[in-house]
Protein backbone atom coordinates (compact mmCIF):
# COMPACT_ATOMS: atom_id res chain seq x y z
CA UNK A 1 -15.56 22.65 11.69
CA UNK A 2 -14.92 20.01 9.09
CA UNK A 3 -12.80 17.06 9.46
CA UNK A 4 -9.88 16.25 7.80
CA UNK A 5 -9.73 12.58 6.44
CA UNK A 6 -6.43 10.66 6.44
CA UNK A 7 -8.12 8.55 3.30
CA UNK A 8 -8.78 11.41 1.72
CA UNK A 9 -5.47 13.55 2.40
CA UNK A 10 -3.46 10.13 1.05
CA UNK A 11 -5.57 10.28 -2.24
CA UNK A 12 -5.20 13.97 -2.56
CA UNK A 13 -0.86 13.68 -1.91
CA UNK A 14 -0.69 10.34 -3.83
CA UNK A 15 -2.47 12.09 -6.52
CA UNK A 16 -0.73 15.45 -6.22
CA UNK A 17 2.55 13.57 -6.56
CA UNK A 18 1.64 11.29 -9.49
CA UNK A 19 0.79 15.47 -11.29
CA UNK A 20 4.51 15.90 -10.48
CA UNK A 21 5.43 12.81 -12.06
CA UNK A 22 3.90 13.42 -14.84
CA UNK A 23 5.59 17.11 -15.23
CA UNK A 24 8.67 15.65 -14.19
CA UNK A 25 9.49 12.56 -15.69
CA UNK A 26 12.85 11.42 -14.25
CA UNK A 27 11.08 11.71 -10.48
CA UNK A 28 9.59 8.45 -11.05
CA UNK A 29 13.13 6.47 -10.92
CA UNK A 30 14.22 8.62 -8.31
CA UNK A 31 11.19 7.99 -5.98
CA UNK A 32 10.49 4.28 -7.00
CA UNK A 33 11.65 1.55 -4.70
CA UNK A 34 15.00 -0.81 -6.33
CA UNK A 35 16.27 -4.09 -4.92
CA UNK A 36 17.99 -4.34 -1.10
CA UNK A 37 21.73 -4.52 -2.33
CA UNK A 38 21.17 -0.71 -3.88
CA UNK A 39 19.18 0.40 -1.40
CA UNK A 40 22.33 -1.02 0.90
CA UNK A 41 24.89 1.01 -1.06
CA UNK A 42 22.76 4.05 -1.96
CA UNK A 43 21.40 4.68 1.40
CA UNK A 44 18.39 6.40 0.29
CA UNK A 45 15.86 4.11 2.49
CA UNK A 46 13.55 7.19 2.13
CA UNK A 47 12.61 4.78 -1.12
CA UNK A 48 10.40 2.37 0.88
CA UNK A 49 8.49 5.24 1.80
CA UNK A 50 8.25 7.31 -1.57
CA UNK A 51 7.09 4.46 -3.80
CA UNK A 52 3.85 4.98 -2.72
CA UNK A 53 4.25 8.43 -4.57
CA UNK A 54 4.95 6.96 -8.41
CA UNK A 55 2.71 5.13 -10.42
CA UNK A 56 3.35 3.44 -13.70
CA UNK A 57 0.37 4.99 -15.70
CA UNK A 58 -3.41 6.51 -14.87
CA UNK A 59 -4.82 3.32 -14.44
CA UNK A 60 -2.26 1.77 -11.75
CA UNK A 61 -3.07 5.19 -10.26
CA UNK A 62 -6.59 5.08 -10.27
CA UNK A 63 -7.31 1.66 -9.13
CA UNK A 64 -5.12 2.19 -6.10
CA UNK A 65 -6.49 5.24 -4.93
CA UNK A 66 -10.06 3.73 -5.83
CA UNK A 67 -8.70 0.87 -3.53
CA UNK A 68 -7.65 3.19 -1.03
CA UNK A 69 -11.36 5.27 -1.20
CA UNK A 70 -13.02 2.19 -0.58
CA UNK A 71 -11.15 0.76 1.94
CA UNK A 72 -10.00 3.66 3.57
CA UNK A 73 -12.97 5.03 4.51
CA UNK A 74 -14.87 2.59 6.88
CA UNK A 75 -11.08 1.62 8.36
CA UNK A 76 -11.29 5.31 9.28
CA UNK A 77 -14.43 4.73 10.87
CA UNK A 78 -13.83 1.76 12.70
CA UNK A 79 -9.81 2.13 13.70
CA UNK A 80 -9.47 6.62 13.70
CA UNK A 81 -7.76 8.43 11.68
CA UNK A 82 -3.86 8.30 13.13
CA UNK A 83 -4.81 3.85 13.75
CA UNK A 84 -5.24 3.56 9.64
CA UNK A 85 -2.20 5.76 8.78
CA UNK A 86 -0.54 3.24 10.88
CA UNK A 87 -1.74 0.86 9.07
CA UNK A 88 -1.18 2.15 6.03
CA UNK A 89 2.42 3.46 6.71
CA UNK A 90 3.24 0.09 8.49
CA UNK A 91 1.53 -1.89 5.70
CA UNK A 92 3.94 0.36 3.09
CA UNK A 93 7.23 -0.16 4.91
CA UNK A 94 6.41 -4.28 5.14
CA UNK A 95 5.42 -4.41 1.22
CA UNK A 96 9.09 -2.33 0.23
CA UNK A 97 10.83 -4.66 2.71
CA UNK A 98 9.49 -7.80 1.12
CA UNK A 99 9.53 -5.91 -2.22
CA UNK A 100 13.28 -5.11 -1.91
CA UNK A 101 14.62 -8.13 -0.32
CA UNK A 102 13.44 -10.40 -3.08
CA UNK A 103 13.58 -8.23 -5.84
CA UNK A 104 16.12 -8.63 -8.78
CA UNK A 105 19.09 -6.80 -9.23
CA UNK A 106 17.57 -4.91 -12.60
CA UNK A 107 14.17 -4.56 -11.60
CA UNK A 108 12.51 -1.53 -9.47
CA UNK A 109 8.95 -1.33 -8.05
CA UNK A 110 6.41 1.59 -8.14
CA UNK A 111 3.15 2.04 -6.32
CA UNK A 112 0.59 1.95 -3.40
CA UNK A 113 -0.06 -1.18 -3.42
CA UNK A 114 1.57 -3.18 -0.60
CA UNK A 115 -0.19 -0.45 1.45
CA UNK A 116 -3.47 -1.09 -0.07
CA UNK A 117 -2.79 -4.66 0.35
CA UNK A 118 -2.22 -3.77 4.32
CA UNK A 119 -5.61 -2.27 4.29
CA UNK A 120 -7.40 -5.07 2.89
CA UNK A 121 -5.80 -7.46 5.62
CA UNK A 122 -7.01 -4.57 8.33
CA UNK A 123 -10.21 -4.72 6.60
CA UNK A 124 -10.68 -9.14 6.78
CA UNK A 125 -9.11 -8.71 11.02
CA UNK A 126 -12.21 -6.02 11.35
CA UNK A 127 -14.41 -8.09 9.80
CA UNK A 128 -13.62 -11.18 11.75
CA UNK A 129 -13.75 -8.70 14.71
CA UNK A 130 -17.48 -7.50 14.36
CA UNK A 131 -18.51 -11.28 13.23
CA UNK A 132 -19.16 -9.74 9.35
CA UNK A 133 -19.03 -12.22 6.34
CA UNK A 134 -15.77 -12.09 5.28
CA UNK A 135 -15.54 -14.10 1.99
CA UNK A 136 -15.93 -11.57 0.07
CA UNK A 137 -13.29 -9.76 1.23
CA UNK A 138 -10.62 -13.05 1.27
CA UNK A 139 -12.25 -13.41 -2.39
CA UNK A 140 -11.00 -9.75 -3.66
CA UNK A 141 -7.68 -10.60 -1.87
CA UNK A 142 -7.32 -13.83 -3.54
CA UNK A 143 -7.99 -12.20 -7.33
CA UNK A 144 -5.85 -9.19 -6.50
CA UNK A 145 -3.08 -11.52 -5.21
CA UNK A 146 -3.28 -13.94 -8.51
CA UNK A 147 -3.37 -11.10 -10.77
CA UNK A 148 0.42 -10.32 -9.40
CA UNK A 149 0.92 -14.37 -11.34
CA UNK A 150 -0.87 -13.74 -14.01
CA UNK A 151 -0.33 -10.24 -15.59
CA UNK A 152 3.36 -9.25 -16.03
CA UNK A 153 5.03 -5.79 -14.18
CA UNK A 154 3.20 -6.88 -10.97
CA UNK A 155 5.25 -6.88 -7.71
CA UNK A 156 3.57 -9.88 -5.76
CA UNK A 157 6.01 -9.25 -3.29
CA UNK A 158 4.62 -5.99 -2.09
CA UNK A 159 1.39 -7.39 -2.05
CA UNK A 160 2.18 -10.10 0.20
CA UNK A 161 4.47 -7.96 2.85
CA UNK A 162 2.04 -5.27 2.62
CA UNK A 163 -1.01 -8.11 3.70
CA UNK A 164 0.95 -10.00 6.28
CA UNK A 165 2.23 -6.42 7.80
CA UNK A 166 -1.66 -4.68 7.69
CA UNK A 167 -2.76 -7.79 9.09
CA UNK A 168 -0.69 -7.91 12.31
CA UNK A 169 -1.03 -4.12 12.64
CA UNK A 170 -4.83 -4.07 12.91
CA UNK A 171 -4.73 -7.31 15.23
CA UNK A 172 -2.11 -5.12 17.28
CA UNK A 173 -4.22 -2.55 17.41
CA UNK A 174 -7.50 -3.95 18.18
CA UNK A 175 -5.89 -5.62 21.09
CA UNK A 176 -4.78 -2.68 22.43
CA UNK A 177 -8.61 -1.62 22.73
């Protein structure tokens, strides 16, 4: 009997829905995550959720689902599949929290990444865990996170909610063990 992955089934929905996106244009604004005050009014908090679903262009796409491959993968191993789509979904809802709160009235985010982020904080508490060398990983955090400065469009906020909330999940979880 094979085994479904969760990293895998994220890829293959993430992907699946970015297809749609691409067939159907006006999904995008309709799945993508705006500031708190609309979110307030509209009451579609489904939003902090679907922005995972809408990317803005291949690349954004393919270097978070890369991201998620990578990561994904040995988090599966070392956590199980339902602990890292915990993480993940946890690590989502913290990034569009932190995303939304301090967003600006005009602007709207799109994209994986404060879950991705989450996984990469799993992936340093793991590390720290098994006694692994970590700087690396802190390193590909730090370049990520300064690329959110640097290049323009990027939602820093996510990134950080999403880190700080995959963080505290994995340390949750490990404790539990």
């Amino acid at each position: 009997m094979l085994k479904r992955s969760a990293t895998y089934s994220l890829i293959a929905i993430i992907c699946g829905a970015y297809l749609l996106q691409l067939l159907i244009p006006s999904i995008e604004i309709r799945l993508a995550l705006p500031n708190l005050e609309y979110l307030k009014a509209s009451n579609e908090w489904y939003r902090l959720f679907t922005v995972a679903l809408v990317h803005a262009g291949l690349m954004h796409l393919g270097f978070n689902m890369y991201a998620l491959m990578v990561l994904g993968n040995p988090l599966e191993e070392a956590f199980g599949k339902n602990k890292v789509l915990i993480i993940f979904f946890v690590s989502l809802l913290t990034g569009s929290l932190t995303s939304a709160y301090l967003a600006s009235s005009m602007s709207y985010s799109v994209g994986a990444s404060g879950a991705i982020f989450g996984l990469f904080g799993a992936m340093a508490i793991v590390g720290n865990r098994i006694g692994a060398d970590t700087k690396s990983i802190y390193v590909i955090i730090g370049i990520n996170f300064a690329l959110g400065f640097v290049l323009g469009g990027i939602d820093w906020h996510a990134h950080l909610g999403g880190l700080v909330g995959g963080l505290i999940t994995a340390q949750l979880l490990l404790n539990k063990r």
